[in-house]
Protein backbone atom coordinates (compact mmCIF):
# COMPACT_ATOMS: atom_id res chain seq x y z
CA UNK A 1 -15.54 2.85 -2.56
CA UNK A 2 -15.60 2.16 -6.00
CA UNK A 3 -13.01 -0.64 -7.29
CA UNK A 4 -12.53 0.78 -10.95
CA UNK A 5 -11.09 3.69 -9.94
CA UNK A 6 -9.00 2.37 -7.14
CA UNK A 7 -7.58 0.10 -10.10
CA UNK A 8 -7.02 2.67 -12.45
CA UNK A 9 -4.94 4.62 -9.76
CA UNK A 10 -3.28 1.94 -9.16
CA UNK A 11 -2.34 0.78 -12.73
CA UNK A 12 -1.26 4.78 -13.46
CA UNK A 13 1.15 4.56 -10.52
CA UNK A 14 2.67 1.16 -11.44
CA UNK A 15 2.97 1.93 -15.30
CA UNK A 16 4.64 5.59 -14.42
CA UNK A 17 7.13 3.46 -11.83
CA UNK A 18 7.93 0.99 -14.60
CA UNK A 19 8.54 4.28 -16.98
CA UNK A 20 10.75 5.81 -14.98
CA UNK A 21 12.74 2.38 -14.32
CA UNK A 22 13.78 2.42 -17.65
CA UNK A 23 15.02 5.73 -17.26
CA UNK A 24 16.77 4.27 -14.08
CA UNK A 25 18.55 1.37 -16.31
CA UNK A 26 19.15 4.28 -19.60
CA UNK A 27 20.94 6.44 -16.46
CA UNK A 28 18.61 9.52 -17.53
CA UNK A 29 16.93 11.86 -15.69
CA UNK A 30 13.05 12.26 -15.78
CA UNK A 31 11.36 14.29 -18.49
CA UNK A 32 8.62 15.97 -18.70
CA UNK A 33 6.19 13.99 -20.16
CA UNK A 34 6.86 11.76 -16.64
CA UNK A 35 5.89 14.70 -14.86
CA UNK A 36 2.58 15.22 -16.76
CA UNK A 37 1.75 11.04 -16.11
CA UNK A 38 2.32 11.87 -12.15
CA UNK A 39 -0.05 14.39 -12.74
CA UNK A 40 -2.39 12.38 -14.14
CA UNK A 41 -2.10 10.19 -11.02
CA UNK A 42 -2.87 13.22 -8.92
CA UNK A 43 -6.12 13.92 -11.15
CA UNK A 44 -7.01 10.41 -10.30
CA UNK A 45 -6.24 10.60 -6.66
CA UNK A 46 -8.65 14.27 -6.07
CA UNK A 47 -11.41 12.30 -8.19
CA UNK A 48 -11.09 9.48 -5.86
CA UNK A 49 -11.37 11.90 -2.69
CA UNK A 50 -14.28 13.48 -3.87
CA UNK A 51 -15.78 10.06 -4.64
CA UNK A 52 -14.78 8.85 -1.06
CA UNK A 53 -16.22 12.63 0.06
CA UNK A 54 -19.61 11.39 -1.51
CA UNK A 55 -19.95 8.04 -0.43
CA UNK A 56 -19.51 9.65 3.23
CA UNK A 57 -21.96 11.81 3.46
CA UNK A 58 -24.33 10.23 1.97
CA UNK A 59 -24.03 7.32 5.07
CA UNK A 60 -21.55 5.12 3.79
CA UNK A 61 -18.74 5.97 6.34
CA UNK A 62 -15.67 3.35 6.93
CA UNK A 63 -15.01 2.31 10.03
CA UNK A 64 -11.75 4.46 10.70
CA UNK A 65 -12.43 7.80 8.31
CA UNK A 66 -9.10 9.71 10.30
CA UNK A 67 -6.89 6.54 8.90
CA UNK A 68 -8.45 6.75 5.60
CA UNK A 69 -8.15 10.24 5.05
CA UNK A 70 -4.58 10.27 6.36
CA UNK A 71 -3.81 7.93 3.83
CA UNK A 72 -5.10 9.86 0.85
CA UNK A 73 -3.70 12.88 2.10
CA UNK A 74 -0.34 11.47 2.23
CA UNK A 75 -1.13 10.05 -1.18
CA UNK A 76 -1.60 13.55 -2.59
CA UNK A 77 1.76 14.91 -1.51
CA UNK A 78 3.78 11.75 -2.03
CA UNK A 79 4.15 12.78 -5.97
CA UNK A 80 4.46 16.31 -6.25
CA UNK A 81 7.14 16.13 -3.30
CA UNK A 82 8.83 13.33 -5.54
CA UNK A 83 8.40 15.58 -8.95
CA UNK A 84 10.29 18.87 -7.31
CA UNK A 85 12.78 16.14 -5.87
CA UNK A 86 12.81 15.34 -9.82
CA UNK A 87 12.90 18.48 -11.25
CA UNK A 88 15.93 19.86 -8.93
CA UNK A 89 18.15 16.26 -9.38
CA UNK A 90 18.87 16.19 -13.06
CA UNK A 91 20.72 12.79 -12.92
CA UNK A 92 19.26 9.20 -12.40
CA UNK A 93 18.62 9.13 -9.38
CA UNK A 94 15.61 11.77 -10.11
CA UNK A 95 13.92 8.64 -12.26
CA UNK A 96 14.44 6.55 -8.89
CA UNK A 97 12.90 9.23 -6.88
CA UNK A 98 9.67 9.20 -9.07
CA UNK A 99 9.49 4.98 -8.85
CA UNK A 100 9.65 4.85 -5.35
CA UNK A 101 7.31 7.86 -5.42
CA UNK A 102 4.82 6.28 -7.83
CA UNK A 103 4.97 2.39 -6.16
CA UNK A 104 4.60 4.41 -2.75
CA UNK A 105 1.30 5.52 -3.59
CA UNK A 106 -0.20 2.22 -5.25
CA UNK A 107 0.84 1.01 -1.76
CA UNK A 108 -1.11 3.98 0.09
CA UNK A 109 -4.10 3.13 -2.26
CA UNK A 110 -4.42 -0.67 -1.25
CA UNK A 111 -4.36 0.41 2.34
CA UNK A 112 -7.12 2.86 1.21
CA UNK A 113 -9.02 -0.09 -0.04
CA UNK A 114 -8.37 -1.95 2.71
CA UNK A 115 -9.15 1.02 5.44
CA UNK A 116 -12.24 1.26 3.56
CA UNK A 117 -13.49 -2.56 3.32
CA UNK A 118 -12.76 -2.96 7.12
């Protein structure tokens, strides 16, 4: 698995939780733009699965590939769930939705890492 790109998906996900914390502490609801970084995160995410697709076909197979790919899965939904959630709840608590959402999947991509370094 390549490192860079596990990085990068997981700097995207902590710097779109730490944007929609300060719409948390400005009580506002998340905008657009928000939306568009998730998306972002879910480009980076697919790029990732292809990568991972790749690198295990080509013989470099983790140990537990059912774990791994449950965890990427999940990683896929995890923010488009959380930007509907978003988009319907036009208060705060929308911004709070897409942080947990966002520091939910830098979680699921260090067990990703981790599945896959086992």
């Amino acid at each position: 698995m390549v490192l860079p790109l596990v990085l990068a998906v997981v700097a995207a996900c902590v710097a779109l939780a730490g944007w929609a914390t300060v719409y948390v502490v400005r009580d506002q609801a998340v905008v657009l733009r928000q939306l568009w970084g998730a998306a972002v995160v879910e480009g980076l995410i697919l790029v990732q699965g292809v990568v991972l697709g790749v690198l295990g076909a080509t013989g470099t197979a983790p140990t537990d590939p059912v774990l791994l790919w449950g965890y990427l899965v999940t990683a896929l939904f995890v923010l488009p769930v959380a930007a509907l959630w978003a988009f319907a709840e036009r208060t705060r608590w929308s911004s709070v939705v897409l942080a947990v959402a966002a520091l939910t999947v830098a979680f699921l991509e260090w067990r990703v890492w981790q599945i896959w370094n086992t």
